[in-house]
Protein backbone atom coordinates (compact mmCIF):
# COMPACT_ATOMS: atom_id res chain seq x y z
CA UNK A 1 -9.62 42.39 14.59
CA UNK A 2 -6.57 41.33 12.97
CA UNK A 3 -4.30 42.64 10.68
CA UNK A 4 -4.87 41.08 7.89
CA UNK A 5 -8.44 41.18 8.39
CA UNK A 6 -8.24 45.39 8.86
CA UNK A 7 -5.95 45.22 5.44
CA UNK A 8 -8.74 43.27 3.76
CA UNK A 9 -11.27 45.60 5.06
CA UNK A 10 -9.42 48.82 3.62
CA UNK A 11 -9.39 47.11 0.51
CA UNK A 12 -12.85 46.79 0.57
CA UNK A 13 -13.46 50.32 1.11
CA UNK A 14 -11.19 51.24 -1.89
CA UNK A 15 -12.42 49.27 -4.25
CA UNK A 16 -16.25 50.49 -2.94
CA UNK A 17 -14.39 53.71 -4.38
CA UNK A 18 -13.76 52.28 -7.47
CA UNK A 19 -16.04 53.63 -9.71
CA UNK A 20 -14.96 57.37 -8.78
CA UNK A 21 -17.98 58.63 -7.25
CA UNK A 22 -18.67 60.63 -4.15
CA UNK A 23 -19.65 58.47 -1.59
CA UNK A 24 -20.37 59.03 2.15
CA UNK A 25 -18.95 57.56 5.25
CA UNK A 26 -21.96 56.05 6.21
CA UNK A 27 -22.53 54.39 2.72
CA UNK A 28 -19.43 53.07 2.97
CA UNK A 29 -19.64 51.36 6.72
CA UNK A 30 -23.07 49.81 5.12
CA UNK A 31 -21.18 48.60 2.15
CA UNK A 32 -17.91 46.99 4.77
CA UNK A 33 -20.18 46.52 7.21
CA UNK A 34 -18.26 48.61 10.04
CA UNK A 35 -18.55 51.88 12.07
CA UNK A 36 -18.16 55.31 10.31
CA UNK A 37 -15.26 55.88 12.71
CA UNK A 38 -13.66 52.98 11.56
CA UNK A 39 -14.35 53.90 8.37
CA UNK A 40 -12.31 57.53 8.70
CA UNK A 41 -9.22 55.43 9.40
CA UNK A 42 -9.35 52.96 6.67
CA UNK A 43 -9.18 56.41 5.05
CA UNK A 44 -6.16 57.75 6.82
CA UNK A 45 -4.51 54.78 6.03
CA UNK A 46 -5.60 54.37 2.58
CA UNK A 47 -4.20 58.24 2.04
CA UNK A 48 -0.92 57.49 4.04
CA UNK A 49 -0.21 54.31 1.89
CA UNK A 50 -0.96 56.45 -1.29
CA UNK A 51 -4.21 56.03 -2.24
CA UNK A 52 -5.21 59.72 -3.79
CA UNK A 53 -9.22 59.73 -2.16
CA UNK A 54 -10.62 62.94 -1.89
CA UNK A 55 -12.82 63.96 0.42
CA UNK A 56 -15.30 67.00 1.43
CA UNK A 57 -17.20 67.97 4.60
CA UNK A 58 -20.86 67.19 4.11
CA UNK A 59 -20.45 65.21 1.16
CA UNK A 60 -18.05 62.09 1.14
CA UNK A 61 -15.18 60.86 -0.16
CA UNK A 62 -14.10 59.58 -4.04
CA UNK A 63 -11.26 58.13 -4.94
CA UNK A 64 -9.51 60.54 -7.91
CA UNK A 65 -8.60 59.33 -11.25
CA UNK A 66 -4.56 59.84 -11.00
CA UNK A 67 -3.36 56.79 -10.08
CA UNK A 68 -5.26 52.96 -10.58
CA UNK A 69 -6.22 50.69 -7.54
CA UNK A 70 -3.43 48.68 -8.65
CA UNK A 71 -1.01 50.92 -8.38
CA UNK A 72 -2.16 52.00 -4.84
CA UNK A 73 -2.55 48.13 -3.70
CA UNK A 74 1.26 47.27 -5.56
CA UNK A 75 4.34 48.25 -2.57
């Protein structure tokens, strides 16, 4: 997969956060349409670019309220 395509992909998966509630792993690989493990590092890299998602065993991830998806997505 290319780069661009993986950065397009992560995007995906934040803005399927978007709307600030918990959401699991493998509702999120249905909604990008790839693996759950792929899925836990568009999340690593999400959180290392800034991107304040939350997350808790057995329940899922959500994407908290501090900062906008614009001013995660903006360098």
């Amino acid at each position: 997969m290319s780069t661009s395509l993986r950065a397009h992909k992560a995007g995906e998966v934040l803005a399927a956060l978007g709307d600030y509630q918990v959401t699991t792993g493998a509702e999120l690989a249905a909604t990008v349409k790839v693996s759950e493990r792929t899925i836990y590092r568009y999340i690593r890299q999400l959180r290392a670019a800034g991107a304040p998602i939350l997350s808790e065993a057995g329940m899922g991830y959500q994407l908290k309220r501090e900062r906008s998806k614009r001013e995660v997505a903006q360098p």
